[in-house]
N, C-alpha and C. Protein backbone atom coordinates (compact mmCIF):
# COMPACT_ATOMS: atom_id res chain seq x y z
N UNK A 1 6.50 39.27 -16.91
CA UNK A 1 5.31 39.45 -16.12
C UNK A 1 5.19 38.28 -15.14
N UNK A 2 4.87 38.13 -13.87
CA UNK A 2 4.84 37.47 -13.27
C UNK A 2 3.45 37.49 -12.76
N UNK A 3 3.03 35.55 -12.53
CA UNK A 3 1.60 35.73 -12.02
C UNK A 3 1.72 34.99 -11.24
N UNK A 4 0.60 35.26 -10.15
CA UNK A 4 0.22 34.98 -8.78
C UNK A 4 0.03 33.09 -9.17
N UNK A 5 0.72 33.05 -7.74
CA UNK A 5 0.62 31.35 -7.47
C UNK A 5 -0.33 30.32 -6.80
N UNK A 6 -1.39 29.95 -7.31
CA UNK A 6 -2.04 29.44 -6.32
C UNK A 6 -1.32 28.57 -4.57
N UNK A 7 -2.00 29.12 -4.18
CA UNK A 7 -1.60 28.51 -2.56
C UNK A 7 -2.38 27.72 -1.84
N UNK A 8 -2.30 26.54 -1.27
CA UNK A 8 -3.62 25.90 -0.14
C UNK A 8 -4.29 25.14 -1.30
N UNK A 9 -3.86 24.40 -2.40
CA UNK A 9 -4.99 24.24 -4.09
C UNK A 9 -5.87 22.85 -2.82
N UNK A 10 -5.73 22.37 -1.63
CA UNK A 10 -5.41 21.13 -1.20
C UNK A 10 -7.31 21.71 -0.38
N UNK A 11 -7.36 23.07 -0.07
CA UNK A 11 -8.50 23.15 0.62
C UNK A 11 -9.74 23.60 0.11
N UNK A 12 -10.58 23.14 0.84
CA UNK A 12 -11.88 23.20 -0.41
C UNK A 12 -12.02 24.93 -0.03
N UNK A 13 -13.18 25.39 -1.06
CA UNK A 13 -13.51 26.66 -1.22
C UNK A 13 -14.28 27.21 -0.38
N UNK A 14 -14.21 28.46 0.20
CA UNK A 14 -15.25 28.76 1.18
C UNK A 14 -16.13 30.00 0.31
N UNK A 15 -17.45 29.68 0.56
CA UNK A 15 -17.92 29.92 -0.04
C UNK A 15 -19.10 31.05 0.62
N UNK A 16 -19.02 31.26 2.08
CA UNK A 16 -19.96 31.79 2.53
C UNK A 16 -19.14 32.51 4.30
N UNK A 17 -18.25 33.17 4.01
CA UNK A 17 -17.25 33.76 5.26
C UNK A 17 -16.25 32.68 4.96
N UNK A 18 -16.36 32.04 6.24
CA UNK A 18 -15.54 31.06 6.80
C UNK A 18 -15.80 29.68 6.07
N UNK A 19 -16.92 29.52 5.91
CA UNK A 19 -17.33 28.07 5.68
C UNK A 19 -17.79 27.31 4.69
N UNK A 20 -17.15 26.28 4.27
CA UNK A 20 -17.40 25.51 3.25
C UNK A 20 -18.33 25.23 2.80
N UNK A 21 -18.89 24.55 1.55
CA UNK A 21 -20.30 24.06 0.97
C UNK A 21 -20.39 22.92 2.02
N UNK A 22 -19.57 22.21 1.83
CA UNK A 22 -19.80 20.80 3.35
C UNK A 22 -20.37 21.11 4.52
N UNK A 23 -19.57 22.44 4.99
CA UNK A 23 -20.35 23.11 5.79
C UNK A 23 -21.59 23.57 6.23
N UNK A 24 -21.90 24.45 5.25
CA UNK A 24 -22.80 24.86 5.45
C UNK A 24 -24.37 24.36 4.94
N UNK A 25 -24.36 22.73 4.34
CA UNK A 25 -24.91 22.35 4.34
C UNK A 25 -25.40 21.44 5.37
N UNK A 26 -24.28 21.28 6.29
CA UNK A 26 -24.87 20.59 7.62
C UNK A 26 -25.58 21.23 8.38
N UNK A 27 -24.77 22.47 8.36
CA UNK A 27 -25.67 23.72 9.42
C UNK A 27 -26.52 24.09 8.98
N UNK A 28 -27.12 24.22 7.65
CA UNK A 28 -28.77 24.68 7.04
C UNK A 28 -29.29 23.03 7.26
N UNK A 29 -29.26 21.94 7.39
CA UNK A 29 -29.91 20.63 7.65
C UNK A 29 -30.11 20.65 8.92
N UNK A 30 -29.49 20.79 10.01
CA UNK A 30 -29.26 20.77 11.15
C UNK A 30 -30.25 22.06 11.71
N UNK A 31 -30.52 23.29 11.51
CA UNK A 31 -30.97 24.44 11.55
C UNK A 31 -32.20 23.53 10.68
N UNK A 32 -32.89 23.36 9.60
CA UNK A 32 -34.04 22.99 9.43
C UNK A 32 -34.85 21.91 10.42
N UNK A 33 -33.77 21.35 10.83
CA UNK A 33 -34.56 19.87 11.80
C UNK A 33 -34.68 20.24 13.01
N UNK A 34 -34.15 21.51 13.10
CA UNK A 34 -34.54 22.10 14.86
C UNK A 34 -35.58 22.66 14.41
N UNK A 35 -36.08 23.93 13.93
CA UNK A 35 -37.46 24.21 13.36
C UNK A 35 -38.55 23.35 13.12
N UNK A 36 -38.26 22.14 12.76
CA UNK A 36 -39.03 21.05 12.32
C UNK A 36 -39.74 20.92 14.07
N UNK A 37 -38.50 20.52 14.17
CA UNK A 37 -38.50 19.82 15.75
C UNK A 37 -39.23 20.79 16.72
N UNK A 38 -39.16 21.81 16.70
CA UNK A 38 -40.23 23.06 16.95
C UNK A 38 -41.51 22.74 17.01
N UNK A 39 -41.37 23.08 16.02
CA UNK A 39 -42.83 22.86 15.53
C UNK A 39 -43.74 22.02 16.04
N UNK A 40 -43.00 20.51 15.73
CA UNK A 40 -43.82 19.22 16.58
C UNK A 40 -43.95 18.77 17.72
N UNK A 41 -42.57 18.65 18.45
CA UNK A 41 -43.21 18.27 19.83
C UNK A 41 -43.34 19.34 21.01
N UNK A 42 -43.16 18.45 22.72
CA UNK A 42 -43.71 19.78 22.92
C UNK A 42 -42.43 20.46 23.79
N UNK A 43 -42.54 20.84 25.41
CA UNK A 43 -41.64 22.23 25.44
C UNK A 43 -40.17 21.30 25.89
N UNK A 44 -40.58 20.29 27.07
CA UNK A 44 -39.12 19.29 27.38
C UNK A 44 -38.11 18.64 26.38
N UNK A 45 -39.19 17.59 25.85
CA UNK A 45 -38.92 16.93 24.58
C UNK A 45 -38.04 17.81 23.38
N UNK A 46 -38.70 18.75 23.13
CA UNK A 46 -38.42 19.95 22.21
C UNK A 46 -36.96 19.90 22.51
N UNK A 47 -36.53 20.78 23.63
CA UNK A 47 -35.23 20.98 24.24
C UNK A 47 -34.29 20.28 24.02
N UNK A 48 -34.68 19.06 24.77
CA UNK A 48 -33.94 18.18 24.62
C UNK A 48 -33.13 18.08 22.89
N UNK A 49 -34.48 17.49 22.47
CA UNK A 49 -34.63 17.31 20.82
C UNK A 49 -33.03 18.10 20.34
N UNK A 50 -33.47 19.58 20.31
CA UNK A 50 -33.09 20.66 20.09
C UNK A 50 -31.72 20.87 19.86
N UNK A 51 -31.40 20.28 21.53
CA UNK A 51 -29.56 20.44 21.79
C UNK A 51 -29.22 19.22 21.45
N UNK A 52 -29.63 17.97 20.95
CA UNK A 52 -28.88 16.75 20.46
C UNK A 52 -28.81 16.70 19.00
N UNK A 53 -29.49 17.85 18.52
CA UNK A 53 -29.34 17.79 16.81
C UNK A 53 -28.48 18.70 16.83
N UNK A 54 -28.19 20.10 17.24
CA UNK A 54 -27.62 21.04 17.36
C UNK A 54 -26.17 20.59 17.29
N UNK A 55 -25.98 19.57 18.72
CA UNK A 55 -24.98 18.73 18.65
C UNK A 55 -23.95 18.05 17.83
N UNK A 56 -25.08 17.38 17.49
CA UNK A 56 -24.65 16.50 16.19
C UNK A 56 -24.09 17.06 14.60
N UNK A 57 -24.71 18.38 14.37
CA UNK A 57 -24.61 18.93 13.09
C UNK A 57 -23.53 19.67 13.80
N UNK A 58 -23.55 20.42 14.25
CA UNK A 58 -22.17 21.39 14.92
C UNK A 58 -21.06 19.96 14.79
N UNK A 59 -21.41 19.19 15.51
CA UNK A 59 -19.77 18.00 15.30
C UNK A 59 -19.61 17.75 13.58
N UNK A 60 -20.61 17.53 12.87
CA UNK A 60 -20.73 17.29 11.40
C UNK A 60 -19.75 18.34 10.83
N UNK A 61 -20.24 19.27 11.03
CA UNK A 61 -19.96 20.80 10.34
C UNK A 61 -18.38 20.94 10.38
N UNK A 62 -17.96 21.02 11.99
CA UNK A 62 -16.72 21.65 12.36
C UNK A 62 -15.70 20.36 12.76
N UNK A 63 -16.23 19.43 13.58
CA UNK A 63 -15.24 18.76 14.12
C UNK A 63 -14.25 17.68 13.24
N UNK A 64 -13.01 17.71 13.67
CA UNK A 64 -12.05 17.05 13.19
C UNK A 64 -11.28 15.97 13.98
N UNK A 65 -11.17 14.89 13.62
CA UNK A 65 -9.98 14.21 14.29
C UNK A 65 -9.46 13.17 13.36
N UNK A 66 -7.90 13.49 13.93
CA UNK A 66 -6.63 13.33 12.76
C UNK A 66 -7.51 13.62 11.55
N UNK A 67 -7.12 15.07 11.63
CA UNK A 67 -7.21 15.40 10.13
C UNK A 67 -8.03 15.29 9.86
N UNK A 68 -9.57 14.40 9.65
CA UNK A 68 -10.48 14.12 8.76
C UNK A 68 -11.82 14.59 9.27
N UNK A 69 -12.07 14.85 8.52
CA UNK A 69 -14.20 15.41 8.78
C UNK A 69 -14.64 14.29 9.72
N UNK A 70 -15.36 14.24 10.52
CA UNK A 70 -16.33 13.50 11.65
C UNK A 70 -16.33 12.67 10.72
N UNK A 71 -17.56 13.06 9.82
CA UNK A 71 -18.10 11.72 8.67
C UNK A 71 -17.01 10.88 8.13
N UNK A 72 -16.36 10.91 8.17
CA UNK A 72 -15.13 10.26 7.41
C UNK A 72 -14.73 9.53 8.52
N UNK A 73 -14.63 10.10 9.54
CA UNK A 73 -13.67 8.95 10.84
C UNK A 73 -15.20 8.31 11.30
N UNK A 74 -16.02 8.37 11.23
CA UNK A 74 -16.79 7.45 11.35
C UNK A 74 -17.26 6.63 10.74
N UNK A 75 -16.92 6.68 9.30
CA UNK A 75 -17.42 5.81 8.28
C UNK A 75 -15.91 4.66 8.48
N UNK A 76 -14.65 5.36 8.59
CA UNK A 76 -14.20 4.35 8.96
C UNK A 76 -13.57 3.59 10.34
N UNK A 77 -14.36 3.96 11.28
CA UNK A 77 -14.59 3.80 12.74
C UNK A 77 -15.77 2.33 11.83
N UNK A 78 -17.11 2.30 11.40
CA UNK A 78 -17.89 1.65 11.26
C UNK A 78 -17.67 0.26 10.22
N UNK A 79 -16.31 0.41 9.36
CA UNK A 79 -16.09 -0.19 8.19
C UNK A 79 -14.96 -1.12 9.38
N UNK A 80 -14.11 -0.72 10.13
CA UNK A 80 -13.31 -1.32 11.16
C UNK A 80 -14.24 -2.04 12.33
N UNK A 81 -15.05 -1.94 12.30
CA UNK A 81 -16.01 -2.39 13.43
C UNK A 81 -16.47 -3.76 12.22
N UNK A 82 -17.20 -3.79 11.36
CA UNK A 82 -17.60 -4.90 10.25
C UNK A 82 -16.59 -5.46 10.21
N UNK A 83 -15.08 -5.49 9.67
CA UNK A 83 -14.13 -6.48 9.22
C UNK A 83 -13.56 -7.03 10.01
N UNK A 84 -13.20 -8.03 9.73
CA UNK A 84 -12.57 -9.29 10.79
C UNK A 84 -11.75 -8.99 11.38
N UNK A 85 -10.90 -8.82 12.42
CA UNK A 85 -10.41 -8.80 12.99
C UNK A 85 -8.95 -10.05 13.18
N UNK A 86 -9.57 -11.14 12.98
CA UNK A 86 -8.46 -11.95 12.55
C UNK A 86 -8.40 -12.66 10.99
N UNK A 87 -7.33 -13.27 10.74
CA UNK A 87 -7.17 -13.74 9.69
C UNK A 87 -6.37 -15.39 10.18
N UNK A 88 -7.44 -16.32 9.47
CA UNK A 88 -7.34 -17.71 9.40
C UNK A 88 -6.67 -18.23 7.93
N UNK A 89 -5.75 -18.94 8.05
CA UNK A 89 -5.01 -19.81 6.99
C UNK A 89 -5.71 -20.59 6.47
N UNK A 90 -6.40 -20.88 5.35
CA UNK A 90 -7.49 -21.92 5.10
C UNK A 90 -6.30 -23.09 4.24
N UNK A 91 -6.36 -24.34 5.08
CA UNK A 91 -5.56 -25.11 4.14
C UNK A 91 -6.03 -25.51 2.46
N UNK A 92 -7.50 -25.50 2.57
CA UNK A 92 -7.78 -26.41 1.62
C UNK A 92 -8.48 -25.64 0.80
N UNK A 93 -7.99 -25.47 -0.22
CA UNK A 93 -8.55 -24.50 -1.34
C UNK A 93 -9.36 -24.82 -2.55
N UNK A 94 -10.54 -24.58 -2.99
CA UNK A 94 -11.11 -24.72 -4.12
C UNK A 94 -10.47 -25.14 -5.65
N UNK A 95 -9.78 -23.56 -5.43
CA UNK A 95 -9.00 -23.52 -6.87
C UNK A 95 -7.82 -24.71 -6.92
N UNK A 96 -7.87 -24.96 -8.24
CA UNK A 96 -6.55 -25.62 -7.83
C UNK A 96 -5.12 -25.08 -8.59
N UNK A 97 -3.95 -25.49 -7.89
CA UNK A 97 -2.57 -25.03 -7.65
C UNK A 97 -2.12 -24.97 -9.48
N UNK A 98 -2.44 -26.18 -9.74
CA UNK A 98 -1.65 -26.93 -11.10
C UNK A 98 -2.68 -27.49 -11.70
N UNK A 99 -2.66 -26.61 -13.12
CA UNK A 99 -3.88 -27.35 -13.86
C UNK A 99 -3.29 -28.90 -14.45
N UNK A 100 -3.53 -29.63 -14.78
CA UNK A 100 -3.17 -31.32 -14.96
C UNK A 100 -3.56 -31.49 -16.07
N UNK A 101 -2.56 -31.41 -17.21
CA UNK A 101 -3.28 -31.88 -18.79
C UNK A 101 -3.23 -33.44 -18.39
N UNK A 102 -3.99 -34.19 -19.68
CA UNK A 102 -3.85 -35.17 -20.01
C UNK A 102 -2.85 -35.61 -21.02
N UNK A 103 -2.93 -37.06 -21.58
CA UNK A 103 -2.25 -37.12 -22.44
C UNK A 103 -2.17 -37.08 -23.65
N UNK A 104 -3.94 -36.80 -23.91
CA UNK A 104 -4.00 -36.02 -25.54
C UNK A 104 -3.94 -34.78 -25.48
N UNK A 105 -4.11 -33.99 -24.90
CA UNK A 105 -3.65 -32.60 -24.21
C UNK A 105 -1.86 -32.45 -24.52
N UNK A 106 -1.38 -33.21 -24.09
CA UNK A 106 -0.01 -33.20 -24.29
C UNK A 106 0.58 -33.91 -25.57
N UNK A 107 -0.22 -34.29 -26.83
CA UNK A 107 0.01 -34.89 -27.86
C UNK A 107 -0.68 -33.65 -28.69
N UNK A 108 -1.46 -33.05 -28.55
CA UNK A 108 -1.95 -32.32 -29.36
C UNK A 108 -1.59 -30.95 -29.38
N UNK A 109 -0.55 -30.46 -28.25
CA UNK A 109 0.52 -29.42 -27.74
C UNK A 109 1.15 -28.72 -29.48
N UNK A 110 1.42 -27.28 -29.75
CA UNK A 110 1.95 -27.19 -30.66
C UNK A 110 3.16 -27.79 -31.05
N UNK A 111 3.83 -28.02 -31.89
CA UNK A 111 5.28 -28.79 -32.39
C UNK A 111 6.27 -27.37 -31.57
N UNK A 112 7.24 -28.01 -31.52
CA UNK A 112 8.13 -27.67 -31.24
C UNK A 112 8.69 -26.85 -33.08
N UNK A 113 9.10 -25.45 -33.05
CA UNK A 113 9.45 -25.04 -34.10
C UNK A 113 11.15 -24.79 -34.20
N UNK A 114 11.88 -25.32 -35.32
CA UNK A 114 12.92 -25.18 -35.36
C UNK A 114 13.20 -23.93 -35.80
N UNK A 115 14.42 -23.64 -35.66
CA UNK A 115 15.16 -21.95 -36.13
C UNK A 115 15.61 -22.01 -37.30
N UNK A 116 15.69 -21.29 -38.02
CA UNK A 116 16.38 -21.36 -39.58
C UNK A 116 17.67 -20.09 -39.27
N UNK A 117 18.62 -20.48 -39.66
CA UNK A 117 20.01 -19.59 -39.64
C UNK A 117 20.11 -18.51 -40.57
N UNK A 118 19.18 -18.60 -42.10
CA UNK A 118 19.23 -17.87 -42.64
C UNK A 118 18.35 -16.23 -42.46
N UNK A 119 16.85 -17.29 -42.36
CA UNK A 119 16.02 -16.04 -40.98
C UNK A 119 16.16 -15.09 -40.28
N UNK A 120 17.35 -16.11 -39.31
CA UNK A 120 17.84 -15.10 -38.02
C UNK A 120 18.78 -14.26 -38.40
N UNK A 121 19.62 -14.61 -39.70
CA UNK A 121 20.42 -13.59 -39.67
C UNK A 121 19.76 -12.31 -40.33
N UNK A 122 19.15 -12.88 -41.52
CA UNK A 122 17.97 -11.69 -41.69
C UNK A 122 17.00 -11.14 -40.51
N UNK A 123 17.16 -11.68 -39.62
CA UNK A 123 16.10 -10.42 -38.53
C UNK A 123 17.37 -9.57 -38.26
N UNK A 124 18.25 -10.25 -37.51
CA UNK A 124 19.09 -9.35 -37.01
C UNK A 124 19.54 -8.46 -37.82
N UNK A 125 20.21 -8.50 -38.97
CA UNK A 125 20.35 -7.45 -40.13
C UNK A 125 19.44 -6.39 -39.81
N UNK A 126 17.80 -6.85 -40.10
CA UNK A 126 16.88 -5.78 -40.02
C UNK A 126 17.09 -5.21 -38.56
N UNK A 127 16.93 -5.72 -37.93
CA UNK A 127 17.60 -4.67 -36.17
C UNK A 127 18.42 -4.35 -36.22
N UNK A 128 19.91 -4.13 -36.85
CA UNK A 128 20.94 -3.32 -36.38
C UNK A 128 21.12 -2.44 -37.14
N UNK A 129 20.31 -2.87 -38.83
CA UNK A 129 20.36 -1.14 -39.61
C UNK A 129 18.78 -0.87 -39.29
N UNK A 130 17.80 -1.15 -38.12
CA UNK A 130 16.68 -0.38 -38.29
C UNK A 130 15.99 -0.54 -39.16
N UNK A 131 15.76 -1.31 -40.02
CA UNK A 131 14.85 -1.76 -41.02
C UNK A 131 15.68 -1.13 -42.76
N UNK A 132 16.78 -0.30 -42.43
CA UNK A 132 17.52 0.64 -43.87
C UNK A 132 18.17 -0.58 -44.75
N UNK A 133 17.76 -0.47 -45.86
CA UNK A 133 18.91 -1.26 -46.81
C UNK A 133 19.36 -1.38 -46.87
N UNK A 134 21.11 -2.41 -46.92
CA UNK A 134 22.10 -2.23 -47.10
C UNK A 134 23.01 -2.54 -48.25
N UNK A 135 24.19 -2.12 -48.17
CA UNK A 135 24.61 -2.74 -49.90
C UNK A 135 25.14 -4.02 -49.45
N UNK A 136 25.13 -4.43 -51.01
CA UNK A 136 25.49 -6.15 -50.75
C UNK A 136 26.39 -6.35 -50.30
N UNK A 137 27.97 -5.90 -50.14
CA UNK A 137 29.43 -6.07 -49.26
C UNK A 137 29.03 -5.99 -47.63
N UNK A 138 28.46 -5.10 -47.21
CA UNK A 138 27.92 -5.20 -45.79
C UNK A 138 27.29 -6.21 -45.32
N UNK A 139 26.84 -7.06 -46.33
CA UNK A 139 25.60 -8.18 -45.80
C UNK A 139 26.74 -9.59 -45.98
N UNK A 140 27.74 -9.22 -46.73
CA UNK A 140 28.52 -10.54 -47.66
C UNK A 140 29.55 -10.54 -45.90
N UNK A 141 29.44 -9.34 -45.45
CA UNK A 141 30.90 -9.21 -44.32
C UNK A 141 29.85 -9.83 -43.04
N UNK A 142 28.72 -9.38 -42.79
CA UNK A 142 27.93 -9.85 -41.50
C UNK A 142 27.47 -11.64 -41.97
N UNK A 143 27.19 -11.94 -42.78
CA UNK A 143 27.14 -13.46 -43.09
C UNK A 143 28.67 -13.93 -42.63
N UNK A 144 29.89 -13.44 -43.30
CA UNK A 144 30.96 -14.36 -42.97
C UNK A 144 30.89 -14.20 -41.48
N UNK A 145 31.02 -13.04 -40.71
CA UNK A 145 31.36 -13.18 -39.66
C UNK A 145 30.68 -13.81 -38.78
N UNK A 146 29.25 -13.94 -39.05
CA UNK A 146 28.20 -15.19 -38.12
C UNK A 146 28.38 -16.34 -39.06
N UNK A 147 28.82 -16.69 -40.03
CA UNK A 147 28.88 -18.07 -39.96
C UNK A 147 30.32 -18.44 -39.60
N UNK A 148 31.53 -18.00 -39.33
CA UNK A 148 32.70 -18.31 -38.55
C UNK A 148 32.18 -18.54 -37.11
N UNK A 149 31.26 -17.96 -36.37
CA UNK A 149 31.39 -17.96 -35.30
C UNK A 149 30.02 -19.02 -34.92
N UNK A 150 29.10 -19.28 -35.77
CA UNK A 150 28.26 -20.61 -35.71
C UNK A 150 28.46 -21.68 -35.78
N UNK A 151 29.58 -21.58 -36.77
CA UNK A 151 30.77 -22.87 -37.19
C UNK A 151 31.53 -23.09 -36.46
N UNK A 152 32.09 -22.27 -35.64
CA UNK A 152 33.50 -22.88 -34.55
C UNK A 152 32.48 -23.93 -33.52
N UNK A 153 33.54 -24.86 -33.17
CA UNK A 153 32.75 -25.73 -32.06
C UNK A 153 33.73 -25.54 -30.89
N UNK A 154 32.56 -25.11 -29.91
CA UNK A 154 33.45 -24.96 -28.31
C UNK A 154 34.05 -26.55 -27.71
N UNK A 155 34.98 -26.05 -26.74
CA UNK A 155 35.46 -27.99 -26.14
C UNK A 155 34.56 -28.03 -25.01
């Protein structure tokens, strides 16, 4: 049985013909504030009023550039307008580089811990069978062969 593939998963839903909830919430905001705007002032003003909201929500609603909703290229049209523009090297910095013990700081440092040979060969044992038991000839053959080779001295 084969089922249908979603296609476009990238665009929002339209929900009313053509037009999105984004949509069509600009154009019912935009459409209420002209009515508003009606209502209150008077016939020039009105007009005016009228076609600069009209304007504005129609660019809200529909318009795009590169790709992005109005609101979006203007939010970051406005976020590029706030940030600096250049960038200064500050020599001299608060923090500092290298924290600086002292010398009870450096006396009171943990010891230095030595290795034990017998230890290590018991870890490694446990890492190469995985933690499994082994019989005692297997352990008698990996001891000789790390202590021949701990014992040789290089020139």
């Amino acid at each position: 049985m084969q089922y249908k593939v979603p296609q476009n998963i990238d665009k929002p839903d339209q929900i009313l013909g053509t037009l999105t909830l984004v949509q069509f919430t600009y154009l019912a905001v935009g459409g209420a504030l002209i009515v508003v705007i009606n209502q209150i002032s008077n016939v020039l003003l009105n007009r005016l009023l009228m076609i600069i909201d009209a304007a504005v929500f129609l660019s809200l609603a529909f318009l795009k550039i590169q790709d992005q909703p109005l609101i979006s290229f203007m939010l970051s049209v406005f976020k590029y307008a706030k940030s600096p523009k250049t960038r200064a090297w500050n020599k001299i910095s608060t923090k500092p580089i290298i924290n600086q013990t002292t010398e009870q700081e450096k006396t009171t440092a943990t010891p230095h811990k030595t290795l034990n040979y017998d230890k290590l060969l018991e870890a490694t044992e446990k890492i190469d069978t995985r933690g499994n038991p082994q019989t005692i000839d297997q352990k008698t053959v990996f001891k000789n062969i790390d202590s021949k080779i701990f014992n040789e001295k290089k020139p």
